[in-house]
Protein backbone atom coordinates (compact mmCIF):
# COMPACT_ATOMS: atom_id res chain seq x y z
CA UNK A 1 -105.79 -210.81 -56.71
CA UNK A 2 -104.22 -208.41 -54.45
CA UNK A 3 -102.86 -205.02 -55.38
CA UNK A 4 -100.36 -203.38 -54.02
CA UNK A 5 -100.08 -199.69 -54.18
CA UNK A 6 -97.56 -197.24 -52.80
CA UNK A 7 -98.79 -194.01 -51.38
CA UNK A 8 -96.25 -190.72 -50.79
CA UNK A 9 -96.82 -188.13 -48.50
CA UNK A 10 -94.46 -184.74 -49.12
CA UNK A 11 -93.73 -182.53 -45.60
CA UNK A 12 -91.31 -179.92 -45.14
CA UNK A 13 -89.05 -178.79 -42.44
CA UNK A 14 -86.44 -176.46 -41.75
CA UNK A 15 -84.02 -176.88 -39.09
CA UNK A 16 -80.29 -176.71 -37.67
CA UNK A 17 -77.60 -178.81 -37.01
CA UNK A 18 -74.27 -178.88 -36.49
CA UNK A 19 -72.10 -181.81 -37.79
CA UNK A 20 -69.52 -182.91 -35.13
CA UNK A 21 -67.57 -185.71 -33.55
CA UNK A 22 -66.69 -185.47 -29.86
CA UNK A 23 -64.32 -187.78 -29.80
CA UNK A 24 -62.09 -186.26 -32.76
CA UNK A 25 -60.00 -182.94 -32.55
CA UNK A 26 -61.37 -179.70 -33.83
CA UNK A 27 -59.02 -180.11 -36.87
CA UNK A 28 -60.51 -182.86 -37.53
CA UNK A 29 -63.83 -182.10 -38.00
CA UNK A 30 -63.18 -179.35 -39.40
CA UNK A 31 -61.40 -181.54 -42.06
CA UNK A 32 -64.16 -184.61 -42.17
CA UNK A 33 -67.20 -182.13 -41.65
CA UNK A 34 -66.09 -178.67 -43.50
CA UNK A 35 -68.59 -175.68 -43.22
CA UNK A 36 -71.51 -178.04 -42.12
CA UNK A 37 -68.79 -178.53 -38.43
CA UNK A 38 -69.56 -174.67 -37.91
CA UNK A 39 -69.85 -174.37 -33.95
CA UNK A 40 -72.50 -171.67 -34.49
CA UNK A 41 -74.71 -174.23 -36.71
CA UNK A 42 -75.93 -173.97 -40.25
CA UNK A 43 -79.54 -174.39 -41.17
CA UNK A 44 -81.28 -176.60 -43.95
CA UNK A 45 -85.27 -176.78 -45.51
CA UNK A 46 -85.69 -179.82 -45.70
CA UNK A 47 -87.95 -182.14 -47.96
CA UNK A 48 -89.40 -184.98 -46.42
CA UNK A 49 -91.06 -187.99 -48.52
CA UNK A 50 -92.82 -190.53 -46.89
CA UNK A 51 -93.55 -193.76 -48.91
CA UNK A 52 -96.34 -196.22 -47.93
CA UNK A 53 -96.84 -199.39 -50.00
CA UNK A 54 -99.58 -202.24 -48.91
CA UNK A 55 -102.50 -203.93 -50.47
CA UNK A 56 -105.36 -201.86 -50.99
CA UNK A 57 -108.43 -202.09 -48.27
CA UNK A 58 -111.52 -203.90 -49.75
CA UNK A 59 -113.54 -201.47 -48.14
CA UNK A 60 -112.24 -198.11 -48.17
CA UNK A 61 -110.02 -198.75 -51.26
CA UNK A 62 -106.98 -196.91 -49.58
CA UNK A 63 -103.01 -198.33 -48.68
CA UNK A 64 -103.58 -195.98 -45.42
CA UNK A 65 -105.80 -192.60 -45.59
CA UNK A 66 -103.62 -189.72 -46.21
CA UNK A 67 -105.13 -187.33 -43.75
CA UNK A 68 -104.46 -189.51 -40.91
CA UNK A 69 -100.36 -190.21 -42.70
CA UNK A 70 -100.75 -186.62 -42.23
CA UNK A 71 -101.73 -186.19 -38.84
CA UNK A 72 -99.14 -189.36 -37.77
CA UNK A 73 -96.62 -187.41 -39.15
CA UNK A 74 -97.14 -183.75 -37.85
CA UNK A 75 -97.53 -185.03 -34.87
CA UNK A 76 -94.61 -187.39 -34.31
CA UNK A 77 -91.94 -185.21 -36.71
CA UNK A 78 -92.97 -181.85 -37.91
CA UNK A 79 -93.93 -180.97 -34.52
CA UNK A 80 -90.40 -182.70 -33.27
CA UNK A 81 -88.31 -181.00 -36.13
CA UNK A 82 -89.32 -178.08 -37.43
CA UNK A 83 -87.67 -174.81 -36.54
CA UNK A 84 -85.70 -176.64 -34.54
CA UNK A 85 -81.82 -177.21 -33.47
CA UNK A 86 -81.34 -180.67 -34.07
CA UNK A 87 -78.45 -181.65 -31.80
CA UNK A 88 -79.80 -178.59 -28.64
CA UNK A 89 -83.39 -179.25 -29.05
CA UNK A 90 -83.94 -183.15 -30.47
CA UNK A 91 -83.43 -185.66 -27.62
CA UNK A 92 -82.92 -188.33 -30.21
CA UNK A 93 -79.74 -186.48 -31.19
CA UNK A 94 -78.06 -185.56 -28.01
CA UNK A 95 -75.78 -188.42 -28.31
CA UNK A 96 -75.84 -189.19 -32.80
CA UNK A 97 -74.74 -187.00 -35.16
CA UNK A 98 -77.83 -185.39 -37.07
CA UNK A 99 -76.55 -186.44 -40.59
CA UNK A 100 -79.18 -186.72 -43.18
CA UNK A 101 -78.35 -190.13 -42.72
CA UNK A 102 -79.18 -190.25 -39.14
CA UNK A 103 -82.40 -187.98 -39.68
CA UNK A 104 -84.00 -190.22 -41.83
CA UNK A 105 -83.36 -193.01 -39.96
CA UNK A 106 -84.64 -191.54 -36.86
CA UNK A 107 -87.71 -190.39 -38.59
CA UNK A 108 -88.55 -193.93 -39.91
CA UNK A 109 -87.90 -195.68 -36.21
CA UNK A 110 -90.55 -192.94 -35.09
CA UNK A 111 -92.68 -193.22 -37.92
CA UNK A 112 -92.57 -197.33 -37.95
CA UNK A 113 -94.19 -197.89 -34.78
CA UNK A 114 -97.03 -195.38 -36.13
CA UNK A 115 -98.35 -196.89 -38.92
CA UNK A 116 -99.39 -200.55 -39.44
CA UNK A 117 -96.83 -203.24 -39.87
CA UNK A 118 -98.23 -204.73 -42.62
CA UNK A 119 -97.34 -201.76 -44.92
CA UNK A 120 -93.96 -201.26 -45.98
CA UNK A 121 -92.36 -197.80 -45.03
CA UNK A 122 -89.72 -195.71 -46.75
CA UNK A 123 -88.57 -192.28 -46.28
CA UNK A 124 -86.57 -190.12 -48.50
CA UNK A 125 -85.11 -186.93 -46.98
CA UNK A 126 -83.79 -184.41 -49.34
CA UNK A 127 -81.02 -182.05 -47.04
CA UNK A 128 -80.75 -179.65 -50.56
CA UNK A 129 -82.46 -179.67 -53.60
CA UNK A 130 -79.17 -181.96 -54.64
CA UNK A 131 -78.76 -183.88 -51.89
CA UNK A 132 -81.12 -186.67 -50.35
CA UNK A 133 -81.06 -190.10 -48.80
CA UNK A 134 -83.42 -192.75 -48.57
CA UNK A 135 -84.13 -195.48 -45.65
CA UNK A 136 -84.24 -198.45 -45.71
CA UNK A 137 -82.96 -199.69 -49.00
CA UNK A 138 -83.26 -203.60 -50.27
């Protein structure tokens, strides 16, 4: 019989962003977006979970080993986001708005074509210590 396990992996980040829409009026943003539309940017630490389920190997009796999760994601993320300006510095946000939405999105399309297919991915992106969001959901 098979087991399935789920592994998490906890990173952090901090970065900016500025919430906008080009095609609306200032007033408009303003009104949608609030303080987070502020044309100097705002900043966030972010908490970033990464979930990896998948039947355990036979021989090394891991889902996926940690250390390389670890390195996959450094790599491909924390060296992408961190201390960054999202929308300036972030090519995959020139053209989307970098809601914590769209972040963790992003991150999983990066993160997918990383890590085996057979496992399942999920990632869970916390903006504040109140606020988080969680891709994909069933």
């Amino acid at each position: 019989m098979a087991h399935k396990v789920a592994v998490f992996r906890k990173e952090h980040f901090n970065a900016a962003h500025r919430l906008h829409n080009p095609a609306w009026s200032d007033s408009k943003n303003e009104e949608i977006f609030g303080k987070c539309n502020n044309p100097n940017y705002h900043g966030h630490n972010y908490e970033l979970i990464i979930q990896v389920i998948g039947e355990l190997n036979k021989e090394t009796g891991f889902v996926i080993d940690v250390k390389v999760l670890s390195a996959i994601v450094k790599d491909n993320v924390l060296d992408r986001f961190d201390h960054k300006n999202l929308n300036l510095d972030v090519e995959e946000f020139r053209n989307l708005n970098p809601t914590a939405e769209n972040i963790a999105v992003v991150i999983y399309n990066i993160l997918r074509s990383k890590i085996d297919a057979e496992l399942a991915l999920k990632i869970r992106l916390y903006e504040t210590e109140r606020n988080f969001v969680e891709y994909p959901v069933d």
